[in-house]
Protein backbone atom coordinates (compact mmCIF):
# COMPACT_ATOMS: atom_id res chain seq x y z
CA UNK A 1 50.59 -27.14 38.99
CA UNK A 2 51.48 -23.82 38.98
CA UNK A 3 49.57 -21.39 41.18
CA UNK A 4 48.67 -17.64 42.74
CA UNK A 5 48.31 -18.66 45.78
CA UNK A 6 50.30 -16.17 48.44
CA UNK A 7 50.93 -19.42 50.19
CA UNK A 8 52.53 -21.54 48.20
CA UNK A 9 56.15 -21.14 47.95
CA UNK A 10 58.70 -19.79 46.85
CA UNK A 11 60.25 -16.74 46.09
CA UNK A 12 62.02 -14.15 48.04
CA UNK A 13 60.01 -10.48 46.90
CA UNK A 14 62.41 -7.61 48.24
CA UNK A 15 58.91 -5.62 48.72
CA UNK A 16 56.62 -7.89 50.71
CA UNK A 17 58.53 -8.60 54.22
CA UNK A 18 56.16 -11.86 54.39
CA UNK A 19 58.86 -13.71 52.01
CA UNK A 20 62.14 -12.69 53.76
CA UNK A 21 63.84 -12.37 57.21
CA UNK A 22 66.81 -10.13 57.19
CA UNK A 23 70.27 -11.27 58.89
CA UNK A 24 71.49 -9.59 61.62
CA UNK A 25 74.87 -10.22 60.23
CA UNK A 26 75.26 -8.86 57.21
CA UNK A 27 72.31 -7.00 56.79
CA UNK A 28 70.48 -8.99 53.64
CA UNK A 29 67.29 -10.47 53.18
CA UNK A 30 66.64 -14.44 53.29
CA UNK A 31 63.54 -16.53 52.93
CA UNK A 32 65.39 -18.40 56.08
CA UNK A 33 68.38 -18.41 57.97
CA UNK A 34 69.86 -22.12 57.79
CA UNK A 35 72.98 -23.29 59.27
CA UNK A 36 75.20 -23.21 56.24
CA UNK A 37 74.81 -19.70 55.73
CA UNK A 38 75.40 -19.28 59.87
CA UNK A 39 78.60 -21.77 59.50
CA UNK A 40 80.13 -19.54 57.44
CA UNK A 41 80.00 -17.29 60.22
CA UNK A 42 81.00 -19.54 63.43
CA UNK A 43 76.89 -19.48 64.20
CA UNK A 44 74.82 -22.39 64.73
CA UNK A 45 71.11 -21.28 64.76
CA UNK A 46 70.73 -21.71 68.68
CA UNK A 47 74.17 -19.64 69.20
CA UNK A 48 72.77 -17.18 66.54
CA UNK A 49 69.49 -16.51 68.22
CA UNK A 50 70.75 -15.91 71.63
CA UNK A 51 73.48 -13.44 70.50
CA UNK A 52 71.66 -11.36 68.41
CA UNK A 53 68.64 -11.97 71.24
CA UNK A 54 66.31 -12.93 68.24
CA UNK A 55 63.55 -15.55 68.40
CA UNK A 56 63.80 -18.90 66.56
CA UNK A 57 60.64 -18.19 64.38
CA UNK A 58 62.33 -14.92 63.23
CA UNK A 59 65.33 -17.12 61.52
CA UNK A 60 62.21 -18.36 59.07
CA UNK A 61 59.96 -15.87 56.67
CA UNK A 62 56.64 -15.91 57.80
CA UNK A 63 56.15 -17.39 53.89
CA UNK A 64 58.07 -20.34 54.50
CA UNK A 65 56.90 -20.81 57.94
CA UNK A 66 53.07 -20.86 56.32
CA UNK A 67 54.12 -23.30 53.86
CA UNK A 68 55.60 -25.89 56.70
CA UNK A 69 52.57 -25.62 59.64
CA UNK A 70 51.90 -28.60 60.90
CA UNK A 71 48.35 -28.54 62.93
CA UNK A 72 46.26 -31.34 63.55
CA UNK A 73 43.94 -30.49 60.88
CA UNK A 74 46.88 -30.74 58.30
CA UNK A 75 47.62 -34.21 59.80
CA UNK A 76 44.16 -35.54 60.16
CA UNK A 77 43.85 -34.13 56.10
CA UNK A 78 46.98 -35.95 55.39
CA UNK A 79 46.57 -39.14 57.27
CA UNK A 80 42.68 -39.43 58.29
CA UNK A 81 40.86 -38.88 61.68
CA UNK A 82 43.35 -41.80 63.99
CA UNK A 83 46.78 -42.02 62.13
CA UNK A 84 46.31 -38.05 61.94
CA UNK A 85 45.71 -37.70 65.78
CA UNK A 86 48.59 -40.41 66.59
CA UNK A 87 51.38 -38.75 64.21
CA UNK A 88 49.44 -35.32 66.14
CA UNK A 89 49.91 -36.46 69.48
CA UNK A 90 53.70 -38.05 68.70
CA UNK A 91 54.57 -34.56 66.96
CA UNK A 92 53.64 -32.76 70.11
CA UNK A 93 54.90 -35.00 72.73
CA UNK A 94 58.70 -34.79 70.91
CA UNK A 95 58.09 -31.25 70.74
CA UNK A 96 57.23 -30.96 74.27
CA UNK A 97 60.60 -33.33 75.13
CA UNK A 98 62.91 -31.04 72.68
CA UNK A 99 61.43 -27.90 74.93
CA UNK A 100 63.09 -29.26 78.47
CA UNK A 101 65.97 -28.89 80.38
CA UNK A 102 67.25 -32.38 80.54
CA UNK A 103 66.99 -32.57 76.67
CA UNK A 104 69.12 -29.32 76.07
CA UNK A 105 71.55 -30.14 78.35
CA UNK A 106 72.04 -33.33 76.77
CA UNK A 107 72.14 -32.15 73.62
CA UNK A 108 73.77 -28.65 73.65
CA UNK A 109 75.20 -28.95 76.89
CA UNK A 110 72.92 -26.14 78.70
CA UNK A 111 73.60 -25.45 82.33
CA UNK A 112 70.25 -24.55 83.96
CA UNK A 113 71.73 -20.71 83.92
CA UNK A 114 71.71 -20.94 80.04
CA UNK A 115 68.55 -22.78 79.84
CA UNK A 116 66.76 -19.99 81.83
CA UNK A 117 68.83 -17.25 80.09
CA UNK A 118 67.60 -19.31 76.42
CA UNK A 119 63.86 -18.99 77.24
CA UNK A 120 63.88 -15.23 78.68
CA UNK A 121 65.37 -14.40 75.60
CA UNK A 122 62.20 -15.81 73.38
CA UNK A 123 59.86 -14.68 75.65
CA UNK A 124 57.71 -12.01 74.10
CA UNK A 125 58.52 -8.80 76.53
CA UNK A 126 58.68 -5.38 76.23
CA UNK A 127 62.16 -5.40 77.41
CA UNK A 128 63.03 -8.22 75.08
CA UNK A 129 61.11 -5.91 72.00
CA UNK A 130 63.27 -3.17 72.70
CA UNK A 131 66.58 -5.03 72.48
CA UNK A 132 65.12 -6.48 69.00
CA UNK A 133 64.34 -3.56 67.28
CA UNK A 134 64.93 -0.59 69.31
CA UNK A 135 63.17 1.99 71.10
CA UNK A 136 60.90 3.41 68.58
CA UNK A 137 59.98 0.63 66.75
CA UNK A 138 60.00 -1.44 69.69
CA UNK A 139 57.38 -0.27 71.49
CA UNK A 140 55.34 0.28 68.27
CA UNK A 141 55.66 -3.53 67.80
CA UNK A 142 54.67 -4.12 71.29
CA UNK A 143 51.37 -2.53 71.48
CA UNK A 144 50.59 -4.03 68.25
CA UNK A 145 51.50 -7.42 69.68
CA UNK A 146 49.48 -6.81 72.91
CA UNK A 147 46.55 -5.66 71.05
CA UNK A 148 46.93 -8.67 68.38
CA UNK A 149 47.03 -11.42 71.71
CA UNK A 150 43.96 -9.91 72.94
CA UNK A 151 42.10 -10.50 69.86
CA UNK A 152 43.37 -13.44 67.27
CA UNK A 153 42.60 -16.57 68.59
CA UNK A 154 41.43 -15.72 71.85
CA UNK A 155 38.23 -13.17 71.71
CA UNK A 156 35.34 -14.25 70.47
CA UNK A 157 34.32 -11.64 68.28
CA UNK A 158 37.95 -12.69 66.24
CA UNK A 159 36.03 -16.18 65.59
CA UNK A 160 32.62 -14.51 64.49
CA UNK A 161 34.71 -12.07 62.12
CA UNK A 162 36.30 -14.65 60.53
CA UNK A 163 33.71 -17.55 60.23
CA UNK A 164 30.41 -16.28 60.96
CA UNK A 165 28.46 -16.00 63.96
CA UNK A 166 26.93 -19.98 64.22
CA UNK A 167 30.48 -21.16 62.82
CA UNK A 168 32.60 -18.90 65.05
CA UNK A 169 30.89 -19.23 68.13
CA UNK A 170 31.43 -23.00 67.42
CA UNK A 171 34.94 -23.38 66.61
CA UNK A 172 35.80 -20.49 69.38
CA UNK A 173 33.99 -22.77 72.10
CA UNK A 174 36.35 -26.42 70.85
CA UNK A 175 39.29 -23.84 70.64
CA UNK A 176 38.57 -22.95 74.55
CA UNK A 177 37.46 -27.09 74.79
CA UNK A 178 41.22 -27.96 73.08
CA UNK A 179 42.78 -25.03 75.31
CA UNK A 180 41.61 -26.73 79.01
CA UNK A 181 43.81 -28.19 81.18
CA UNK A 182 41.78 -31.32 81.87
CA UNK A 183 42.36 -34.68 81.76
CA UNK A 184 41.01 -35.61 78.60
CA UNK A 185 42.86 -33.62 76.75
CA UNK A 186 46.58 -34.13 78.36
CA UNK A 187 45.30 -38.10 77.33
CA UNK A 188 44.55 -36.44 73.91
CA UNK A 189 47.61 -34.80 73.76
CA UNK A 190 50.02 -37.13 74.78
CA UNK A 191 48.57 -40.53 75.33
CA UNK A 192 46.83 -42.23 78.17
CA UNK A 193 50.02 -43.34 80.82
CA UNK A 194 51.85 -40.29 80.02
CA UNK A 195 49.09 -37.75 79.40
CA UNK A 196 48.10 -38.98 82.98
CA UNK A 197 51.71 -38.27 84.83
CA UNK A 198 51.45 -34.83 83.00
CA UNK A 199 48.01 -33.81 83.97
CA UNK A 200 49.09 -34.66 88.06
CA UNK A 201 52.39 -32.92 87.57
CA UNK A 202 50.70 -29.60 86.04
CA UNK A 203 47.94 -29.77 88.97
CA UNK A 204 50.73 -30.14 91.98
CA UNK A 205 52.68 -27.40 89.83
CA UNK A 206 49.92 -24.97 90.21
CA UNK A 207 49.77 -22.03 91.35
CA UNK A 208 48.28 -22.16 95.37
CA UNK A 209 45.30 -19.89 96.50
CA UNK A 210 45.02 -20.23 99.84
CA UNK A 211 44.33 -17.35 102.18
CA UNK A 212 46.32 -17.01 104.57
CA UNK A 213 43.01 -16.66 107.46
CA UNK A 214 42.51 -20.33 106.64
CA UNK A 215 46.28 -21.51 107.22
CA UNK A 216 46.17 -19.35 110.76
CA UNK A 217 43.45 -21.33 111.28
CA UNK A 218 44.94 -24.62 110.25
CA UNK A 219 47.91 -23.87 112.19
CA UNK A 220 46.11 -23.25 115.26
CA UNK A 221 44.18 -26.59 115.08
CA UNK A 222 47.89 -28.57 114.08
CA UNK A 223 49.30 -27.79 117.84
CA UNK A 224 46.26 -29.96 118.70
CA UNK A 225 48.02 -32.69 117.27
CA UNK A 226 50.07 -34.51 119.47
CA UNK A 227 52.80 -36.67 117.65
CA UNK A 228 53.81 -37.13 114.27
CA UNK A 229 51.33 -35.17 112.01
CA UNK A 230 52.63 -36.64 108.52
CA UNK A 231 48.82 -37.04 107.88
CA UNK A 232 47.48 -33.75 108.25
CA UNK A 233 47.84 -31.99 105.41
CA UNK A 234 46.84 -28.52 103.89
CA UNK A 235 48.66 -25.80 101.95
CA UNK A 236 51.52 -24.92 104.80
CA UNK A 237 51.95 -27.87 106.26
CA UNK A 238 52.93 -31.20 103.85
CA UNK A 239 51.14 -29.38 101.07
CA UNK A 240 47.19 -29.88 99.89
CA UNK A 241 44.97 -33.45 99.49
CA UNK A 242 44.79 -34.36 96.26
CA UNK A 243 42.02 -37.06 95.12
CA UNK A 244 42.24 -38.24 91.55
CA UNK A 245 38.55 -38.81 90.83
CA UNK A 246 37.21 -41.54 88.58
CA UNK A 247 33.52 -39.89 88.60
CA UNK A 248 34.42 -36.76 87.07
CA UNK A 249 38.00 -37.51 85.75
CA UNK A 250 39.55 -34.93 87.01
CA UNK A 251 41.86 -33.64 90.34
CA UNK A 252 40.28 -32.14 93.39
CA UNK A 253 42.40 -30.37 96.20
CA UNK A 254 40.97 -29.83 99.30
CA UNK A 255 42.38 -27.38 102.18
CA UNK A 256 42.34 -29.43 105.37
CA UNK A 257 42.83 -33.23 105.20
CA UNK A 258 43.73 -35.62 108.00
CA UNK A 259 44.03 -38.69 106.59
CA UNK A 260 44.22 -41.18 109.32
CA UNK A 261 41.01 -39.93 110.95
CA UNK A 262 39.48 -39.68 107.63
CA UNK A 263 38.32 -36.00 108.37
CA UNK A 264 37.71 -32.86 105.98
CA UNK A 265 38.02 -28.70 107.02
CA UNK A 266 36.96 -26.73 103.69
CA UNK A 267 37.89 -23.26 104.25
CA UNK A 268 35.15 -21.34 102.32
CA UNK A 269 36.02 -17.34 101.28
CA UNK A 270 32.56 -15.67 101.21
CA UNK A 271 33.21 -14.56 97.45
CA UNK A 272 34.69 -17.23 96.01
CA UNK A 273 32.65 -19.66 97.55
CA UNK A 274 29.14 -17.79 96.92
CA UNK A 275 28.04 -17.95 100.58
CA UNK A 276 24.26 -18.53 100.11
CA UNK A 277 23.66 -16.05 103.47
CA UNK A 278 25.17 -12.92 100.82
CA UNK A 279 24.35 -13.86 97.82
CA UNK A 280 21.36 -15.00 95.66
CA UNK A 281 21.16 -18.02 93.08
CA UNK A 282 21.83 -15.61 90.43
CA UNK A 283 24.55 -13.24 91.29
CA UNK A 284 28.15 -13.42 90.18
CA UNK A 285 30.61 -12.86 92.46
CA UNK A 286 33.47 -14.39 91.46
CA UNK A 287 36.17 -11.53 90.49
CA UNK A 288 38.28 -13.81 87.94
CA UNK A 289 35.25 -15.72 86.55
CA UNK A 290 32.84 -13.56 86.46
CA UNK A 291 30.79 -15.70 83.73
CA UNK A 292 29.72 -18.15 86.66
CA UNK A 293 26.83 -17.36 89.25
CA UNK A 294 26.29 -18.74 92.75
CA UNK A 295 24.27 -21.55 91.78
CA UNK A 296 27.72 -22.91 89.45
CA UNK A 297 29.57 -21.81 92.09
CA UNK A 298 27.72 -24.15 94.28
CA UNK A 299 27.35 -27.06 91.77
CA UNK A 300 31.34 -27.36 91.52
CA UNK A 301 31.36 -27.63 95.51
CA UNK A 302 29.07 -29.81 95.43
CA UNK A 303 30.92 -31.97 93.02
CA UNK A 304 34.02 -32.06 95.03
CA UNK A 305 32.51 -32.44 98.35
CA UNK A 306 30.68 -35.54 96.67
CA UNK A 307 34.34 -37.33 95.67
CA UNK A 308 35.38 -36.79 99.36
CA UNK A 309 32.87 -39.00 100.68
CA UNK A 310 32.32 -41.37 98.03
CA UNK A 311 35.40 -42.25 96.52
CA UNK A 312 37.79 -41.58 100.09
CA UNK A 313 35.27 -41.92 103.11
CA UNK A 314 35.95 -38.52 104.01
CA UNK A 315 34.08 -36.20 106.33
CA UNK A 316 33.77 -33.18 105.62
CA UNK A 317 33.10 -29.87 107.82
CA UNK A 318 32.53 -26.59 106.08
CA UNK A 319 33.81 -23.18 107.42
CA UNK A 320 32.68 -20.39 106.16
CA UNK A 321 35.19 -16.88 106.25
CA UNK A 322 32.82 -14.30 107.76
CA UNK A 323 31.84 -17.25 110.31
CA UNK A 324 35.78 -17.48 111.63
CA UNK A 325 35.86 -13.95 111.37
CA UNK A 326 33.50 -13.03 113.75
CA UNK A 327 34.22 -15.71 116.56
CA UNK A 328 37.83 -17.53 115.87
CA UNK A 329 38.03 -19.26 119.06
CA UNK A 330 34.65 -20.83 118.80
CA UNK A 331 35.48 -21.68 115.44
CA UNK A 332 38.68 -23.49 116.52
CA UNK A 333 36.53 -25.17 118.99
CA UNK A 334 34.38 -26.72 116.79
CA UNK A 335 36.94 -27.60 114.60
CA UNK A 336 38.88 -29.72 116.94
CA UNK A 337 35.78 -31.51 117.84
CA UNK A 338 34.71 -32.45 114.19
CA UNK A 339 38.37 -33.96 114.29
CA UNK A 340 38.41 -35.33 117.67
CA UNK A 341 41.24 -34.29 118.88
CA UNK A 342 40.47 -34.44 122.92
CA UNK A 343 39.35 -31.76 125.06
CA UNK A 344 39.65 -27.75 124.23
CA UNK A 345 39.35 -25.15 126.88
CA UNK A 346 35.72 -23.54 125.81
């Protein structure tokens, strides 16, 4: 049934630029760039992309690239609410699998130089914007691009434009529920066994945050140690405790952990921690979530300090920053004697 609909296919309009990409090699306009038009040329689309430096999605008119999304709402439409989310879930997982190393070298015969070289090339950079389209026009798409990822899809005030304040404060609160690395939604995303290896992968992949006051400290209290010290762990030294916990079904790390002695030093920065002698219930002192006040602050310790205990044994000894700061040597002491690691000098 025919149809006005700007999304529906078909046709190439030399005045809208939403139904046409045009070639870098002969200059003409195309509602995609498919390999028989590159094999004419000695291209495939891969070889195409990186020596022109142009992104994948910019082979396709934006058109044609509306008329193919696949989301899960288009699958669970399609299919219903659980063949939807399986075909969903298999869709992403392949996806994920054609994005590594180990399948393009396989299948293209990438060296990891060519891999890396691959993906800086699609990243979305100023640098890379320039080489696309030039100096001028460059940085005029750039700023629009910066200014476009700071508002579609991510800022709130995008969802209450476009749905309504109940609707869009809805849908932008599952978006930020879909977006969170959590357990539940790795399972979501790619089943239980493997959605579990990828959720412990991306949490021992993650960036590290401790300060480097707490690993002088931790350092000190390892030449304590006499012997093999395979079970100490913390950031420096065999890397962070990890405890996988069934209660809340997620990962907690913890800074100090000796293992065999079943013992616990949590390292607590004044700020990030909320130390109850500087701040009130109701303050927020967080710098990088400043949506949380001390008494959330506090309820997430508490969490993870519970899991310690009751799911490892685990003892646990708090140290606060300013604490350490102002005597380090009686600090130290009473660190080795929470762990019992024989006598100190005092």
């Amino acid at each position: 049934m025919a149809t006005n609909n700007k999304y529906c296919k078909n046709k190439l309009d030399e005045n809208d630029p939403y139904t046409y990409v045009i070639s870098r090699i002969d200059g003409k306009k195309y509602r995609r760039i498919n390999r028989n038009y590159l094999s004419k040329y000695g291209y495939t689309i891969e070889s195409y992309c990186e020596h022109f430096n142009v992104p994948r999605k910019d082979t396709v008119s934006q058109q044609v690239r509306d008329s193919l999304k696949w989301t899960e709402d288009v699958a669970i439409k399609r299919y219903g609410e659980i063949e939807g989310k399986k075909r969903w879930n298999e869709y992403c997982s392949k996806q994920a699998e054609k994005n590594t190393f180990e399948f393009k070298h396989k299948k293209y015969g990438m060296t990891k130089e060519d891999f890396d070289a691959f993906n800086m090339s699609r990243a979305c950079t100023k640098i890379n914007f320039l080489k696309r389209y030039g100096d001028t026009e460059g940085t005029k798409k750039w700023d629009e691009y910066c200014k476009k990822q700071a508002y579609v899809g991510c800022s709130i005030d995008y969802f209450i434009d476009k749905y309504g304040k109940e609707n869009g404060e809805r849908i932008y609160n599952e978006v930020c529920e879909k977006k969170a690395h959590n357990l539940e939604q790795f399972i979501n995303r790619y089943g239980i066994e493997e959605g579990r290896r990828r959720y412990v992968a991306h949490y021992e992949d993650r960036k590290k945050y401790s300060s480097a006051i707490s690993q002088e400290l931790f350092n000190d209290i390892l030449k304590y140690v006499s012997g093999d010290t395979s079970h100490i762990h913390f950031d420096t030294h065999n890397g962070e405790y990890g405890i996988m916990s069934s209660k809340f079904n997620r990962i907690f790390f913890y800074d100090f952990v000796d293992t065999k002695n079943k013992k616990c030093i949590e390292f607590h920065g004044d700020v990030f921690h909320a130390n109850p002698a500087k701040f009130s219930p109701d303050s927020k002192p967080n710098p990088y979530m400043k949506e949380l006040t001390a008494v959330d602050i506090w309820k997430k310790d508490k969490e993870k300090q519970e899991v310690l205990n009751e799911e490892r044994g685990i003892s646990l000894l708090i140290v606060w920053e300013s604490d350490y700061y102002k005597d380090k040597q009686g600090i130290l002491n009473k660190c080795i004697d929470f762990l019992q690691y024989g006598n100190i000098n005092k």
